[in-house]
N, C-alpha and C. Protein backbone atom coordinates (compact mmCIF):
# COMPACT_ATOMS: atom_id res chain seq x y z
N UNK A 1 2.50 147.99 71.15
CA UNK A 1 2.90 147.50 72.47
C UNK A 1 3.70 146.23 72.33
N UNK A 2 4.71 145.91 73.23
CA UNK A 2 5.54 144.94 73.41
C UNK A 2 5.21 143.85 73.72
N UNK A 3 4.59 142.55 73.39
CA UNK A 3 4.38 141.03 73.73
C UNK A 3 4.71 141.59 75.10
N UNK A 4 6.33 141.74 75.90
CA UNK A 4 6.40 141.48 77.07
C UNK A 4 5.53 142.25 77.71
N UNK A 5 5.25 143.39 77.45
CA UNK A 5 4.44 144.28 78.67
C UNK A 5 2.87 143.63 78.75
N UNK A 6 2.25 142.83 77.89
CA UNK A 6 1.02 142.31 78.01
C UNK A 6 0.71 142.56 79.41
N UNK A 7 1.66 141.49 80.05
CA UNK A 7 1.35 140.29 81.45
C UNK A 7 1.88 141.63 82.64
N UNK A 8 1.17 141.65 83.55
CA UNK A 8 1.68 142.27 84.86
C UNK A 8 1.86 141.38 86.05
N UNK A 9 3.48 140.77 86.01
CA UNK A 9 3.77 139.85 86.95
C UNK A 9 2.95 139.95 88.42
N UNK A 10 3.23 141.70 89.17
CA UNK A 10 2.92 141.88 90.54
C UNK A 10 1.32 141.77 90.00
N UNK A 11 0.64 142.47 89.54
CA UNK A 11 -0.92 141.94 89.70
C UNK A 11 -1.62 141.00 89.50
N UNK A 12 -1.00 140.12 88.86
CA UNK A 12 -1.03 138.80 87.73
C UNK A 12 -2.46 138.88 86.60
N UNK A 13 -2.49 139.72 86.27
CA UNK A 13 -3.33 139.83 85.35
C UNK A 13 -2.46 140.77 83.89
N UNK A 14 -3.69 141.04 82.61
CA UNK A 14 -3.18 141.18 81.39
C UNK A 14 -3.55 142.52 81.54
N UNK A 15 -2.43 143.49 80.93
CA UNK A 15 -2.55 145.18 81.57
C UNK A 15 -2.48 145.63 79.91
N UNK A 16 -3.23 146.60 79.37
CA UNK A 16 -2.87 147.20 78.10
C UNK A 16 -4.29 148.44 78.35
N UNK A 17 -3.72 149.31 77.23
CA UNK A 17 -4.97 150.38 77.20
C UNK A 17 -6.29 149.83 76.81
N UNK A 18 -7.26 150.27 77.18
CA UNK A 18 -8.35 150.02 77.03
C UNK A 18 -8.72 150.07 75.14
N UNK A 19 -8.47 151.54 74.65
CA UNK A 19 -8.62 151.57 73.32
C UNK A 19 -8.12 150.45 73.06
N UNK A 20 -6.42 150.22 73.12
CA UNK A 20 -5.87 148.96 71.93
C UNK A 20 -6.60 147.70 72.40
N UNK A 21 -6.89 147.17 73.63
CA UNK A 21 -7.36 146.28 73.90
C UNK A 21 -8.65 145.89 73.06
N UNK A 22 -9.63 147.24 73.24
CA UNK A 22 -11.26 147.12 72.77
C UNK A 22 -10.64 146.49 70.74
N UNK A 23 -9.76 147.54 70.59
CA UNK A 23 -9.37 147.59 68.98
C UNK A 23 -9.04 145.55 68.53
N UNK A 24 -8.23 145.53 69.38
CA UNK A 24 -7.68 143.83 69.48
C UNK A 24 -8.60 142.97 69.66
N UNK A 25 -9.49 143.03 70.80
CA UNK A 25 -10.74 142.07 70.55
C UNK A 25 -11.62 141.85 69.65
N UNK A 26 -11.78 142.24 69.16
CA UNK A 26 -12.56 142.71 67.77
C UNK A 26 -12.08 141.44 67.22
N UNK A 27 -10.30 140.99 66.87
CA UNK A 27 -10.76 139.90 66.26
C UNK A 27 -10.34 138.69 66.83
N UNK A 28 -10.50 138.81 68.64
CA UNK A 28 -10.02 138.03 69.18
C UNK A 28 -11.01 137.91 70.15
N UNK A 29 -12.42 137.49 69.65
CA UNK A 29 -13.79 137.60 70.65
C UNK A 29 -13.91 136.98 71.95
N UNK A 30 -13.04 135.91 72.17
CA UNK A 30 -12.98 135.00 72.90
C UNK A 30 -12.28 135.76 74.14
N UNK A 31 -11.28 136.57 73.87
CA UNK A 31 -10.69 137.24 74.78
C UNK A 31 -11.24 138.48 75.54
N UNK A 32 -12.75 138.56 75.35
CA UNK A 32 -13.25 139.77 76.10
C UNK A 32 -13.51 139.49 77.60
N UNK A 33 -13.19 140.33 78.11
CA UNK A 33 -13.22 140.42 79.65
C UNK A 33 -11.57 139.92 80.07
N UNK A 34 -10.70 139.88 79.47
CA UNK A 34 -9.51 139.35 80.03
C UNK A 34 -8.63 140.87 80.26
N UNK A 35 -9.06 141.91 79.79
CA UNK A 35 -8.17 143.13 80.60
C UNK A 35 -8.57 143.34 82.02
N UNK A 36 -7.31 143.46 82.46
CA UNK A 36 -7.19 143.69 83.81
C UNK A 36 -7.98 142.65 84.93
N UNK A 37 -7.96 141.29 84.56
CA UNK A 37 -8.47 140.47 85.12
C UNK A 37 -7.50 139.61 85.95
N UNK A 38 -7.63 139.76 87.31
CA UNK A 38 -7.04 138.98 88.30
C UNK A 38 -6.77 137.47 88.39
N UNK A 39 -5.73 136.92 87.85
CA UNK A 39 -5.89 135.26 87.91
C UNK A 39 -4.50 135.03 89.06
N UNK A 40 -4.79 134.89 89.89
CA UNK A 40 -3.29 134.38 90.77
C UNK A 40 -2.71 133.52 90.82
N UNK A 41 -3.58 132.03 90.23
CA UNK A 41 -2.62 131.09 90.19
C UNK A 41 -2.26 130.79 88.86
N UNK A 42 -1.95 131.95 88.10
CA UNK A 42 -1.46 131.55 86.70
C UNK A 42 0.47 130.91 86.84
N UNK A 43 0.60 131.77 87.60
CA UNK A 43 2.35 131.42 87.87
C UNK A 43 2.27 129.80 88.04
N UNK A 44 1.68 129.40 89.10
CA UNK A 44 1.66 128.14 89.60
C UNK A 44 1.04 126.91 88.08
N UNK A 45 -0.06 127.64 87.50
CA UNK A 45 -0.43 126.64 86.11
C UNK A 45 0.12 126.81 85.39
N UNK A 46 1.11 128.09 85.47
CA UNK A 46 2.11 128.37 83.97
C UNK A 46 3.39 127.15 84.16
N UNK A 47 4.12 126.59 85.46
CA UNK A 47 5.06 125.77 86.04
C UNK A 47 4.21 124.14 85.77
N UNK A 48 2.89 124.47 86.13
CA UNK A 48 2.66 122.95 86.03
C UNK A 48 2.17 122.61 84.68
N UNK A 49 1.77 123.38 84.22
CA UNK A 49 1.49 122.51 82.21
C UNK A 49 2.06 123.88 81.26
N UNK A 50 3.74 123.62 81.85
CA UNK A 50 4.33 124.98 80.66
C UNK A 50 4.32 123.62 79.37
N UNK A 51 4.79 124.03 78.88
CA UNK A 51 5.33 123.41 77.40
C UNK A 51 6.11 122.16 78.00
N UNK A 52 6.66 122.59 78.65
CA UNK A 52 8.30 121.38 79.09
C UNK A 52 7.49 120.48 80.31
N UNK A 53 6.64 120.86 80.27
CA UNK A 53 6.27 119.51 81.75
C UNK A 53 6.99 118.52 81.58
N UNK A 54 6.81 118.03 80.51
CA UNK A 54 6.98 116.43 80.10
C UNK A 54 8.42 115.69 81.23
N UNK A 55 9.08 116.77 80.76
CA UNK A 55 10.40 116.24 81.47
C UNK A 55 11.04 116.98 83.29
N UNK A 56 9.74 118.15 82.75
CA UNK A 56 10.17 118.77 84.17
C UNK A 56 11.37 119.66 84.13
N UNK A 57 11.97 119.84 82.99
CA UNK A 57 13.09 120.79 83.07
C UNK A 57 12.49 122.36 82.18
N UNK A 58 13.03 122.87 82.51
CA UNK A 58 13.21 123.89 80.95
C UNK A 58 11.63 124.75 81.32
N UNK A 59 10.57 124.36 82.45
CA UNK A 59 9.33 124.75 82.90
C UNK A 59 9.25 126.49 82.50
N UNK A 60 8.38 126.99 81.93
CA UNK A 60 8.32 128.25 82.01
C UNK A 60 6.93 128.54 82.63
N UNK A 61 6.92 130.01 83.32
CA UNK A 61 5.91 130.91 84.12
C UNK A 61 4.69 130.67 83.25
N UNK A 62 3.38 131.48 83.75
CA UNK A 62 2.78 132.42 82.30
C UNK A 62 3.11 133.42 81.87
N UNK A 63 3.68 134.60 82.65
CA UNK A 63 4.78 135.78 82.36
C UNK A 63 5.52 135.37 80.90
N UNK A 64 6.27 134.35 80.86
CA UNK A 64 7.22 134.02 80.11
C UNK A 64 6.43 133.36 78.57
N UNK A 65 5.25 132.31 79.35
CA UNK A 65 4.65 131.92 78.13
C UNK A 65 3.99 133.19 77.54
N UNK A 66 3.26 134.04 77.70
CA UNK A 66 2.44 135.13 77.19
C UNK A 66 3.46 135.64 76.61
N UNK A 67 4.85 135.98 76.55
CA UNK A 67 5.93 136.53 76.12
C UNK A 67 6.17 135.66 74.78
N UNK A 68 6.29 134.27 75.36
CA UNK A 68 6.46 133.80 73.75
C UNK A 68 5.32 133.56 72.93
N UNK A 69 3.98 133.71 73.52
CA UNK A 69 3.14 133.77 72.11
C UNK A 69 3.12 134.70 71.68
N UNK A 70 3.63 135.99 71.99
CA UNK A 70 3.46 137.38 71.38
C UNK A 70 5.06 137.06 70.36
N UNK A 71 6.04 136.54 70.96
CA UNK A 71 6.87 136.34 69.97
C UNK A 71 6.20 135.33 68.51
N UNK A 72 5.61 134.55 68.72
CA UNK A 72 5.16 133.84 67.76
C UNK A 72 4.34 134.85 67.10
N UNK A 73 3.52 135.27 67.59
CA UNK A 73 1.83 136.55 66.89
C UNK A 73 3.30 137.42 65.91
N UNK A 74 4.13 137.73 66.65
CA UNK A 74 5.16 138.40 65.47
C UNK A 74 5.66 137.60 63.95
N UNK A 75 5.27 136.54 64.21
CA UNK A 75 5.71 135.59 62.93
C UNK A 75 4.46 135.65 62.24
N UNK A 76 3.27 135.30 62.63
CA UNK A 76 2.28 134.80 62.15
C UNK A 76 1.16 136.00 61.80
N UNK A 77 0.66 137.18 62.36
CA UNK A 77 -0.13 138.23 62.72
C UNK A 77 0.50 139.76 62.53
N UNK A 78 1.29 140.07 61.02
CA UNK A 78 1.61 141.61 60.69
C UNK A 78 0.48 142.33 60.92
N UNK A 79 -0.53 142.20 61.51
CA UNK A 79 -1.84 143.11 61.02
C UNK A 79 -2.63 143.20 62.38
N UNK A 80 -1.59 142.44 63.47
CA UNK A 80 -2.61 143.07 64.93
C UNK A 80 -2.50 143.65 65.40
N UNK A 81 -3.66 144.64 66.01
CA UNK A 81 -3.59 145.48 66.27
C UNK A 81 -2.98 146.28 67.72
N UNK A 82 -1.94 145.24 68.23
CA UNK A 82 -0.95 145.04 69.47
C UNK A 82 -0.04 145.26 68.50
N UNK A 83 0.08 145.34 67.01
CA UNK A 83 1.29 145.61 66.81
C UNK A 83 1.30 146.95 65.75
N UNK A 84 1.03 148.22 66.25
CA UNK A 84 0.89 149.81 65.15
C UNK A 84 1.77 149.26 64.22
N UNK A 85 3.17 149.61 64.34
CA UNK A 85 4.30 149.63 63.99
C UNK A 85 4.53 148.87 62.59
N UNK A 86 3.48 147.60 63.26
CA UNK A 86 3.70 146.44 61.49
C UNK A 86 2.56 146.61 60.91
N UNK A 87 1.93 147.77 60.70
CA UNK A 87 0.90 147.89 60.08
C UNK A 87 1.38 149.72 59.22
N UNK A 88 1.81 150.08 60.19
CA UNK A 88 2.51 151.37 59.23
C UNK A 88 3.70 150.95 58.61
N UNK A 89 4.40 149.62 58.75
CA UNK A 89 5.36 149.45 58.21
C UNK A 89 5.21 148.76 56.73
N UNK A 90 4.08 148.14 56.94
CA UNK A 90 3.65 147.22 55.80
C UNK A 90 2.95 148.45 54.82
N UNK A 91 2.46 149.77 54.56
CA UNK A 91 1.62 150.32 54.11
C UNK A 91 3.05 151.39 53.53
N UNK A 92 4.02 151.34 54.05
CA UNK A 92 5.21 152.06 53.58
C UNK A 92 6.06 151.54 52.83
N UNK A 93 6.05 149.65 52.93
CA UNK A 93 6.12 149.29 51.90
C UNK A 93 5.52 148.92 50.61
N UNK A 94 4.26 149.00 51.00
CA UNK A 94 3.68 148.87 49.78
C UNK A 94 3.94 150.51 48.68
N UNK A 95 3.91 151.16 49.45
CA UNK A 95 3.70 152.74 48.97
C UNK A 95 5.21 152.76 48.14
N UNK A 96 6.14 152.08 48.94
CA UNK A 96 7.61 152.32 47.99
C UNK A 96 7.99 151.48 47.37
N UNK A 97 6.99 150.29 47.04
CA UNK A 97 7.39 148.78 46.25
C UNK A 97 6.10 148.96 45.12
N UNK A 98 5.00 149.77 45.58
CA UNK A 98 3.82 149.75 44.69
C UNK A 98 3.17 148.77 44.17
N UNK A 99 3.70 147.42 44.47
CA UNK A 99 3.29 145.74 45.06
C UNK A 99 2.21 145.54 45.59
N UNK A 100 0.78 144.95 45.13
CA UNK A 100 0.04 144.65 46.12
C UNK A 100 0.46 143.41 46.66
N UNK A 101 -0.23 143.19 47.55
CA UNK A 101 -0.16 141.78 48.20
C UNK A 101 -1.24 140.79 47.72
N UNK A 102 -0.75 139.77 47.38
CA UNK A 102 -1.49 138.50 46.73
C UNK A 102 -2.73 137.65 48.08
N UNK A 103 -3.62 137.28 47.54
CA UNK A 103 -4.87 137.04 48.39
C UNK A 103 -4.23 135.78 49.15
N UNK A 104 -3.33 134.77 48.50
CA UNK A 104 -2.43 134.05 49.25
C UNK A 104 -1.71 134.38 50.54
N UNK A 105 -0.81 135.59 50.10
CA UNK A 105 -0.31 136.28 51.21
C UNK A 105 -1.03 136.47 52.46
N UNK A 106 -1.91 137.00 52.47
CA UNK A 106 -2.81 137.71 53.04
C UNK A 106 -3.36 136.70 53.98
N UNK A 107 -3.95 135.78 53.47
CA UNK A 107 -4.24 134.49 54.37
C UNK A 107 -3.29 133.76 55.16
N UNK A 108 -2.29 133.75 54.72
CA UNK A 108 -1.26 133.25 55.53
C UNK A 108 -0.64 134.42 56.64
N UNK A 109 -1.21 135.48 56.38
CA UNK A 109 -0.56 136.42 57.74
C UNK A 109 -2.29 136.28 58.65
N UNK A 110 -3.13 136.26 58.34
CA UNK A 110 -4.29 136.56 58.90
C UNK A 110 -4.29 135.05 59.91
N UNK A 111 -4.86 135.40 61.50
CA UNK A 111 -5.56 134.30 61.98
C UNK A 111 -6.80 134.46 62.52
N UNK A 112 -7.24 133.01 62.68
CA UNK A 112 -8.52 132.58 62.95
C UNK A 112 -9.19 133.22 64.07
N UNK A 113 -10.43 133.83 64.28
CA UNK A 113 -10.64 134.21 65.31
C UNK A 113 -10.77 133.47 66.85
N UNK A 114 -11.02 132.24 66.15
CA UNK A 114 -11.23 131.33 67.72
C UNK A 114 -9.67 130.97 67.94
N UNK A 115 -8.63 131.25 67.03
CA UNK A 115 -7.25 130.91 67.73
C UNK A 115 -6.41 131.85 68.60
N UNK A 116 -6.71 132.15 69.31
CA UNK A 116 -6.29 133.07 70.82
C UNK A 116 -5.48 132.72 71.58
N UNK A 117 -4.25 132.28 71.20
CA UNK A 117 -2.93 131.61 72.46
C UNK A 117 -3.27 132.00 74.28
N UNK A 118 -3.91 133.62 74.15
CA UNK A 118 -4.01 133.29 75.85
C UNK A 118 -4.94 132.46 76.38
N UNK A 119 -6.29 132.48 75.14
CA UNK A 119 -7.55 132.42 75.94
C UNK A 119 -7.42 130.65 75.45
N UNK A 120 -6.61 130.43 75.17
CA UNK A 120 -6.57 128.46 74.66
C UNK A 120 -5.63 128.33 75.99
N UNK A 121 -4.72 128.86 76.20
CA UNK A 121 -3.28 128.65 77.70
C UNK A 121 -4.46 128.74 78.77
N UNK A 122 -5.68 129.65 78.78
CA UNK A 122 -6.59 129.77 80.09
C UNK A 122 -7.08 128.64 79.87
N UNK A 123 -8.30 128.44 78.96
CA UNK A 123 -8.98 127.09 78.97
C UNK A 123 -8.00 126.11 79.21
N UNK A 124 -7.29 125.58 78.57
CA UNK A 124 -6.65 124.28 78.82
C UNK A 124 -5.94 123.82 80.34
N UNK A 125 -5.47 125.47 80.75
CA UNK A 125 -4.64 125.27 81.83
C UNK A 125 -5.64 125.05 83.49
N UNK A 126 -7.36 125.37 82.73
CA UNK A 126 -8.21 125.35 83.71
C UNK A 126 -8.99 123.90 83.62
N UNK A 127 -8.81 123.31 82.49
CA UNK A 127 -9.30 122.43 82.09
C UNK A 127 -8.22 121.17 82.99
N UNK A 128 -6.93 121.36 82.79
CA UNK A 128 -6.45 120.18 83.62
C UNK A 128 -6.06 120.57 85.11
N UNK A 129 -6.08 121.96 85.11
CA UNK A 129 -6.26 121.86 86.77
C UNK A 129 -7.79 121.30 87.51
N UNK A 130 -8.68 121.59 86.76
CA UNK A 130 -9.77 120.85 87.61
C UNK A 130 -9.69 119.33 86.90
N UNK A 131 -9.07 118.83 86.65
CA UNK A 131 -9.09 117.21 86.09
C UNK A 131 -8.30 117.08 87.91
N UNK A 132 -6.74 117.90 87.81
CA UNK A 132 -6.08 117.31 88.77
C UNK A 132 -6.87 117.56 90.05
N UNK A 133 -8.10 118.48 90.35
CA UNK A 133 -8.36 118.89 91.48
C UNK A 133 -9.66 117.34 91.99
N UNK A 134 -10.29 117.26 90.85
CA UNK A 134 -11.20 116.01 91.19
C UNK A 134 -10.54 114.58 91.16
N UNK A 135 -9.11 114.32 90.86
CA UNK A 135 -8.99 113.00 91.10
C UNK A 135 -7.83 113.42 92.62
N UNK A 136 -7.65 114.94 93.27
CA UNK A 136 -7.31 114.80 94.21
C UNK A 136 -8.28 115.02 95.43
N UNK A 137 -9.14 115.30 94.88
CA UNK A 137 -10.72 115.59 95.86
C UNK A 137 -10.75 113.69 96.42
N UNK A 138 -11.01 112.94 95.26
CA UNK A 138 -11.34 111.58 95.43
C UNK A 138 -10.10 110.85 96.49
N UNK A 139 -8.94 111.14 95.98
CA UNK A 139 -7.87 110.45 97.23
C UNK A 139 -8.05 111.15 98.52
N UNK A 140 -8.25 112.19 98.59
CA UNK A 140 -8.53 112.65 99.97
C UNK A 140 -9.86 111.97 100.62
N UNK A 141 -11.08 111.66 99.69
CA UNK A 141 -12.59 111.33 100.54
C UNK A 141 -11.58 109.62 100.64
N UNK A 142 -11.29 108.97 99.90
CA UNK A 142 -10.45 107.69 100.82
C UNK A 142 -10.10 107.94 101.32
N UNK A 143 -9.08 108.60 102.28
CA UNK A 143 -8.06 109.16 103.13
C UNK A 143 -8.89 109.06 104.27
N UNK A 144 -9.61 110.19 104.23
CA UNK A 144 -10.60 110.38 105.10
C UNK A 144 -11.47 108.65 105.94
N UNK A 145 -11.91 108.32 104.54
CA UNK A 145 -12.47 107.03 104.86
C UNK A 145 -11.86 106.03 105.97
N UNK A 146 -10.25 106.32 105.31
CA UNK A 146 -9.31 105.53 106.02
C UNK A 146 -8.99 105.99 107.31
N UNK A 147 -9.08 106.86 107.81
CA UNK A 147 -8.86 107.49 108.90
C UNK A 147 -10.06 107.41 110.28
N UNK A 148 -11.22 107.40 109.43
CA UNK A 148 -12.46 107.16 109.92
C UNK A 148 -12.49 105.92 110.43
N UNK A 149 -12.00 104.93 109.56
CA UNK A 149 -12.41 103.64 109.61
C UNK A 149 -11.24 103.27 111.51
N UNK A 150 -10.05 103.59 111.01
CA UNK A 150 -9.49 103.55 112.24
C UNK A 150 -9.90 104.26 113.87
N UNK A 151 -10.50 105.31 113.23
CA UNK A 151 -11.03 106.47 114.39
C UNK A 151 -12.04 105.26 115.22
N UNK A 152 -12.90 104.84 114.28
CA UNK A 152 -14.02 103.69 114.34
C UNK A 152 -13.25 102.53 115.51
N UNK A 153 -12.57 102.15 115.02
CA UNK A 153 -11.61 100.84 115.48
C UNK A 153 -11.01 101.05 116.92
N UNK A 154 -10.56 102.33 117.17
CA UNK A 154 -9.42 102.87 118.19
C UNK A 154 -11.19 103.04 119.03
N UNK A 155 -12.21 103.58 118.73
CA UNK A 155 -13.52 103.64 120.18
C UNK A 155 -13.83 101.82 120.21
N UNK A 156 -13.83 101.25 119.89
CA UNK A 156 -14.38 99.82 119.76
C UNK A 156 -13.71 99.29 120.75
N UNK A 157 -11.85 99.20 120.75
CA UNK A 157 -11.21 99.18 121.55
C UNK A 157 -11.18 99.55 122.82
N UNK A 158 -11.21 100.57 122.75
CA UNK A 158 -11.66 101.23 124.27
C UNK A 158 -13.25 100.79 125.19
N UNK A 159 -13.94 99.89 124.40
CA UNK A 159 -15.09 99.73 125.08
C UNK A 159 -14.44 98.64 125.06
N UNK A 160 -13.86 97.47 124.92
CA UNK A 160 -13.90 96.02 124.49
C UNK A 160 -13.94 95.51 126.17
N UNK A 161 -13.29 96.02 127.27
CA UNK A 161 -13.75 95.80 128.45
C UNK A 161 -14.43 96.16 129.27
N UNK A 162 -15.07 97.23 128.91
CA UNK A 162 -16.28 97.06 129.66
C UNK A 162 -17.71 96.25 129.11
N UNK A 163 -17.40 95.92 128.02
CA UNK A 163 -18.64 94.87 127.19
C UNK A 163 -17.99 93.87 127.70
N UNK A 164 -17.03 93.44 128.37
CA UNK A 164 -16.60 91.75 129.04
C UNK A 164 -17.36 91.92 130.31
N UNK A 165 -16.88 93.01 131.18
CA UNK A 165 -17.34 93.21 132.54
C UNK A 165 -19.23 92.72 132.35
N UNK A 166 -19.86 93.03 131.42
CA UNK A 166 -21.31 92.61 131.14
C UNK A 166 -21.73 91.45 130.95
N UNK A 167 -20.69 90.24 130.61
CA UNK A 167 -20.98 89.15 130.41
C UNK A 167 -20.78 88.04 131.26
N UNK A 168 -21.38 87.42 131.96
CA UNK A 168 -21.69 86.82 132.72
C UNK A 168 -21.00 84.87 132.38
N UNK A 169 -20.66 84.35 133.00
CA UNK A 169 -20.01 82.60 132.99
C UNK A 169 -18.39 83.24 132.58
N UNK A 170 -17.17 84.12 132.99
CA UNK A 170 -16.43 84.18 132.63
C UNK A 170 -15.67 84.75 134.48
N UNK A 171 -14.32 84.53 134.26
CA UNK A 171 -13.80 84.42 135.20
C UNK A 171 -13.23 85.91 134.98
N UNK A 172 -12.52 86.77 135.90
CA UNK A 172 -11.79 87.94 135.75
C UNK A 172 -10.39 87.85 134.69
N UNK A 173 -9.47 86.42 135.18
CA UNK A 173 -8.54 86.66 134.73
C UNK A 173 -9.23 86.28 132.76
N UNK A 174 -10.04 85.17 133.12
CA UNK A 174 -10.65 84.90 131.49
C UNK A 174 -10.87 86.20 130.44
N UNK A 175 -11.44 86.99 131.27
CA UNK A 175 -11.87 88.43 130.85
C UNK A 175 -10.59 89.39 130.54
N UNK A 176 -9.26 89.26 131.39
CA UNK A 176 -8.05 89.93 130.95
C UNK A 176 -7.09 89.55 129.78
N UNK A 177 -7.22 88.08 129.91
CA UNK A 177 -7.02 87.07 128.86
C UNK A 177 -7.55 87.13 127.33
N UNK A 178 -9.04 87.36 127.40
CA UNK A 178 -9.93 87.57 126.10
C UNK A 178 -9.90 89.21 125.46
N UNK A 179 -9.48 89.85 126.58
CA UNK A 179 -9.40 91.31 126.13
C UNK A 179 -8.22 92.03 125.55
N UNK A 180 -7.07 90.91 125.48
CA UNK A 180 -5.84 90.89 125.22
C UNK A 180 -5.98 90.31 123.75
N UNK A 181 -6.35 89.49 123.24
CA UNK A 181 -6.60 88.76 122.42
C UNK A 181 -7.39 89.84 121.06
N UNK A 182 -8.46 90.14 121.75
CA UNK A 182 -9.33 90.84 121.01
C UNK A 182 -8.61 92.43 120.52
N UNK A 183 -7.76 92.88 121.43
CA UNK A 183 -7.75 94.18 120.97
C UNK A 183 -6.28 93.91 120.17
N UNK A 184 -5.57 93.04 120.05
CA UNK A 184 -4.97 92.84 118.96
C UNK A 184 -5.32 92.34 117.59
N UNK A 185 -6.55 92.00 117.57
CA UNK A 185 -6.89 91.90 116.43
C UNK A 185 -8.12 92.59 116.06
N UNK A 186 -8.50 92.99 114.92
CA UNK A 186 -9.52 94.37 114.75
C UNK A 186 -10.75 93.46 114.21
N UNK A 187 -10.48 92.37 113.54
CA UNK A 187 -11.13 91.42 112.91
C UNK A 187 -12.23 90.98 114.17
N UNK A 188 -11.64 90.65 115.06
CA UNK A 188 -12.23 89.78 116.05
C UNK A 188 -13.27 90.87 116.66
N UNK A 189 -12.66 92.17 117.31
CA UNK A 189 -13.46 93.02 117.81
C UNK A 189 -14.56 93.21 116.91
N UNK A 190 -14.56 93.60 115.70
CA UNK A 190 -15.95 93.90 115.08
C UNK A 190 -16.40 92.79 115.12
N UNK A 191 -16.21 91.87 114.65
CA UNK A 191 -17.09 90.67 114.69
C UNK A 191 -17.69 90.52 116.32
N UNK A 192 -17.33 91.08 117.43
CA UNK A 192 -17.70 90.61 118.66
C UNK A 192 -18.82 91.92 118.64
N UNK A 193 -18.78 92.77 118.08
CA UNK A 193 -19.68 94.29 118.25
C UNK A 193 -20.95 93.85 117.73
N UNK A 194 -20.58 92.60 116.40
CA UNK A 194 -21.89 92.74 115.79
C UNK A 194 -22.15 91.52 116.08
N UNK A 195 -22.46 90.66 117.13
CA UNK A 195 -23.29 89.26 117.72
C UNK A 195 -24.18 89.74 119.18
N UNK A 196 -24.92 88.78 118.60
CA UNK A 196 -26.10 89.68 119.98
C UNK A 196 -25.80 89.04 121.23
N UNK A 197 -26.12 89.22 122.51
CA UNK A 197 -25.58 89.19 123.85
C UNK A 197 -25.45 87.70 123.62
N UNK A 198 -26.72 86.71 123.73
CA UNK A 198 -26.33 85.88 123.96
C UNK A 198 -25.60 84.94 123.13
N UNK A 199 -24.88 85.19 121.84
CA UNK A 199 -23.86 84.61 121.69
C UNK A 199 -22.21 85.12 121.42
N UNK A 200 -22.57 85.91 122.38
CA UNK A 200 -20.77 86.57 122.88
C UNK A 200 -19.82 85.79 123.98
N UNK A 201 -20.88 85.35 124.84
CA UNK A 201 -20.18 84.28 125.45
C UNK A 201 -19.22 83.04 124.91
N UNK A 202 -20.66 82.63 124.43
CA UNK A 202 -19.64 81.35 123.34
C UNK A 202 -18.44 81.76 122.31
N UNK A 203 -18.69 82.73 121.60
CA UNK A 203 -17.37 83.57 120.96
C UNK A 203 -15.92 83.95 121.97
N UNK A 204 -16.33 84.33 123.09
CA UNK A 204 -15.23 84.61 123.77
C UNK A 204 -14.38 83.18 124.32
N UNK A 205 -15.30 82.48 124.70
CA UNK A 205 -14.75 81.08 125.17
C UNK A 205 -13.87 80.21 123.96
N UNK A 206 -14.11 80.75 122.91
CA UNK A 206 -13.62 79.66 121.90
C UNK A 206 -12.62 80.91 121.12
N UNK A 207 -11.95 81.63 121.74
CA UNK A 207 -11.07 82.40 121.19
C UNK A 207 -10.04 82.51 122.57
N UNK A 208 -10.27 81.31 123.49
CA UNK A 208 -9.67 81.17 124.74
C UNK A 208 -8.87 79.77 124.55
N UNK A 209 -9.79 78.72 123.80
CA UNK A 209 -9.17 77.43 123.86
C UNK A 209 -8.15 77.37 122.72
């Protein structure tokens, strides 16, 4: 099978026969359960941590990345089993060169089982999307905070005259005067929310002189 056909853009998941798949895991353990598995925002994590982030140009899909690690598995992996072709090809040369292959060789085409280009592109690409999702969770609960805090401010306001109308040694216009004062400044209103009755009077009078 072809590196490109791995990936199924419209379903967004990894499409291959079941046999070659079962045959392929075998030495790619890490990758079980990834046939035919639904991931939808791979497009979107393949754009935000392709290779090229850095600069923001040159960004590739996961479509495209899964394409080039199968181009790489062609450099590195004559012997997987995604690839028949280099495995009857290698056994036809041996048969017409009568050459074995040196235990050197051999190691240098073979890889590691925990090295899995998709299932390292999943982890990692899940690994910094939830980094980016909890330090955007946290600017939003400020946000919020901040919004609250004003929500808070804008009812305080709206009572600030009828808590004058309650206080007693003040004149009407004194009271239009002090309520003018106060709701331009946010400082003053809380501070007037949190003094007990009887010293609101004296606060209001001395934010008059």
């Amino acid at each position: 099978m072809e590196s490109g056909q791995w990936w199924n853009d419209d379903l967004k998941c990894v499409v291959v026969e079941k046999n070659v798949f079962d045959k392929w895991v075998k030495s790619h353990q890490t990758a079980k359960g990834l046939r035919n598995m639904h991931f939808p925002y791979y497009e979107e994590l393949g754009i935000v941590f392709g290779k090229d982030r850095a600069n923001g140009q040159g960004a590739i899909g996961f479509s495209e990345t899964v394409e080039e690690i199968g181009n790489e598995d062609d450099q590195h992996n004559d012997f997987d089993p995604f690839y028949p072709s280099n495995e009857l090809n290698g056994n036809a040369n041996m048969s017409s060169t009568n050459t074995p292959l040196t235990q050197s060789s051999k190691k240098g085409k073979k890889r590691s089982r925990n090295e899995d280009p998709i299932v390292d592109f999943l982890k990692n690409s899940i690994k910094e999307f939830g980094n980016m999702q909890t330090t955007a969770s946290d600017s939003i609960e400020r946000l919020v905070d901040c919004f609250q805090f004003e929500a808070d401010g804008a009812t305080r306001r709206m009572k600030v005259f009828d808590e004058l109308k309650k206080i007693d040694g003040m004149t009407n216009a004194q009271r239009v005067k002090v309520g003018q004062l106060l709701v331009h400044d946010q400082v003053n209103i809380d501070y007037f929310f949190t003094l007990d009755e009887e010293f609101k009077l004296d606060f209001l009078l001395s934010l008059l002189e």
